[in-house]
C-alpha atoms as a PDB file:
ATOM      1  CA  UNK A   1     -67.906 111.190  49.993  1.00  0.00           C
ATOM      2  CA  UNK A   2     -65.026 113.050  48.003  1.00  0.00           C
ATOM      3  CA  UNK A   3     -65.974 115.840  45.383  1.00  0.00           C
ATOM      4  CA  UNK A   4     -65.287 115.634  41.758  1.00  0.00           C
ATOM      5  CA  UNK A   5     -61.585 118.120  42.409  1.00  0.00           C
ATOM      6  CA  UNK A   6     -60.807 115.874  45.173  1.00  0.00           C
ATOM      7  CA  UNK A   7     -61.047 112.531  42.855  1.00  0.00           C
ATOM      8  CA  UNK A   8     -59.270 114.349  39.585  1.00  0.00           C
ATOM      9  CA  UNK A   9     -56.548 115.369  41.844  1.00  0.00           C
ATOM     10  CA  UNK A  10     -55.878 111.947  43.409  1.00  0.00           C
ATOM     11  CA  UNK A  11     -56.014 110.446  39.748  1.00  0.00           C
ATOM     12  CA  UNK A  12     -53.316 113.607  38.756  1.00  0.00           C
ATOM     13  CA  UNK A  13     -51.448 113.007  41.594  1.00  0.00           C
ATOM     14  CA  UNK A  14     -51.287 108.692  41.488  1.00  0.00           C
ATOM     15  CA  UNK A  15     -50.483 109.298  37.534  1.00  0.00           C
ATOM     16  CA  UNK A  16     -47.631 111.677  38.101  1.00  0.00           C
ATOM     17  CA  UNK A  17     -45.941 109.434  41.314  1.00  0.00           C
ATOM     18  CA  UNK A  18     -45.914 106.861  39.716  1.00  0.00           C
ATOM     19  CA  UNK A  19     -44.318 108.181  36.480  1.00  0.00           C
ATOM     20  CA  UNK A  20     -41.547 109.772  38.516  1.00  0.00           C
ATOM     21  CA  UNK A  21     -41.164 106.434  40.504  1.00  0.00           C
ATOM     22  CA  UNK A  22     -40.394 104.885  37.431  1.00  0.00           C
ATOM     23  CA  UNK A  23     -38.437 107.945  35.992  1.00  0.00           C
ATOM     24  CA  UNK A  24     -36.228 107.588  39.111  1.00  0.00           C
ATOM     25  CA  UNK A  25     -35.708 103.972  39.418  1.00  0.00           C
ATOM     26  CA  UNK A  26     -34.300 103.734  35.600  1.00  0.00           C
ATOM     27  CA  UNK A  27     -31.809 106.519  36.156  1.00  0.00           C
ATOM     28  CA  UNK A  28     -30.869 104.463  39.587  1.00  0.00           C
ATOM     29  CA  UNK A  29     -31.079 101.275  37.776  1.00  0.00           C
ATOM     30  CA  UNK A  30     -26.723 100.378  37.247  1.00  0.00           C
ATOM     31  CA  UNK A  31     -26.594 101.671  41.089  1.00  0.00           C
ATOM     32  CA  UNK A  32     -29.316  99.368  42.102  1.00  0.00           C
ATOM     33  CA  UNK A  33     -27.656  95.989  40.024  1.00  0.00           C
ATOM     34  CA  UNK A  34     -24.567  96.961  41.789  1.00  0.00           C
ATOM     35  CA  UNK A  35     -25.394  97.928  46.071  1.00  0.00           C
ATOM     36  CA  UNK A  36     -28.694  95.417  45.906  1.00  0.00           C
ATOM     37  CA  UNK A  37     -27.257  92.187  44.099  1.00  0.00           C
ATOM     38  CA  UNK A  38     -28.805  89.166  46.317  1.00  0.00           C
ATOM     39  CA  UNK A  39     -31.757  91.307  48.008  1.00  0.00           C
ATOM     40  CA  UNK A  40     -34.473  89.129  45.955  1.00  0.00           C
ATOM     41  CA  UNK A  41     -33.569  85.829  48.081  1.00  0.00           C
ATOM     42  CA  UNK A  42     -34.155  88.297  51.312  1.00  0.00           C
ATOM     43  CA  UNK A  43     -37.468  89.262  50.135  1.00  0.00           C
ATOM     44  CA  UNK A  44     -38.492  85.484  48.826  1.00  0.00           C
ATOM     45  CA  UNK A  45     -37.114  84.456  52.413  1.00  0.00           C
ATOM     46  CA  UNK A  46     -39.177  87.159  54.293  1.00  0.00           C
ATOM     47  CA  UNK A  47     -42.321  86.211  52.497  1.00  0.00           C
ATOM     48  CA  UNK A  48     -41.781  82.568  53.438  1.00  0.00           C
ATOM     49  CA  UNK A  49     -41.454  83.383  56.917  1.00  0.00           C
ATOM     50  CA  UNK A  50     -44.447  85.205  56.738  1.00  0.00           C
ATOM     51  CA  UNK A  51     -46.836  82.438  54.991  1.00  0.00           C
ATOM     52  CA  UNK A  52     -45.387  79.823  57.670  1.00  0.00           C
ATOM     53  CA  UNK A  53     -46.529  82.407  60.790  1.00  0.00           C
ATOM     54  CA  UNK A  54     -50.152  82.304  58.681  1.00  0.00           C
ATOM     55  CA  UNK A  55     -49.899  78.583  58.226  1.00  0.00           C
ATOM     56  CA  UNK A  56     -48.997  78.169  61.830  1.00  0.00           C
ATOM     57  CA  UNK A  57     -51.548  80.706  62.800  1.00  0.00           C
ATOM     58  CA  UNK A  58     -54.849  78.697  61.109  1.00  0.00           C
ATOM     59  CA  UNK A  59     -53.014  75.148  62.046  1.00  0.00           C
ATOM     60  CA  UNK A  60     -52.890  75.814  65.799  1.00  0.00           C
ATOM     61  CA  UNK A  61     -56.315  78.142  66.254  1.00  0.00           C
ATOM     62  CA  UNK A  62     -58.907  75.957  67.212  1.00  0.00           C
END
């Protein structure tokens, strides 16, 4: 399916975005506490909504 430089570059490539993720969101990290300060309840209220569609989904399917 892939070949062995296809599956060593995908591991290189997973390993290094997610180091400079990381690298990037701790020098962002004062800017983010300061511009994003309440966006957790958003997120817990977004998944909500979306567990009570799937609730009302397998409730009302027959």
């Amino acid at each position: 399916m892939f070949s062995q430089g296809q599956l060593v570059f995908a591991g290189f490539f997973v390993v290094a975005f997610i180091f400079l993720m990381i690298f990037s969101y701790r020098k962002d990290i004062k800017l983010h506490r300061k511009y994003y300060k309440g966006s957790l309840f958003i997120l817990v209220g977004f998944i909500i909504f979306i567990l009570l569609l799937f609730a009302l989904k397998t409730y009302l399917h027959p």
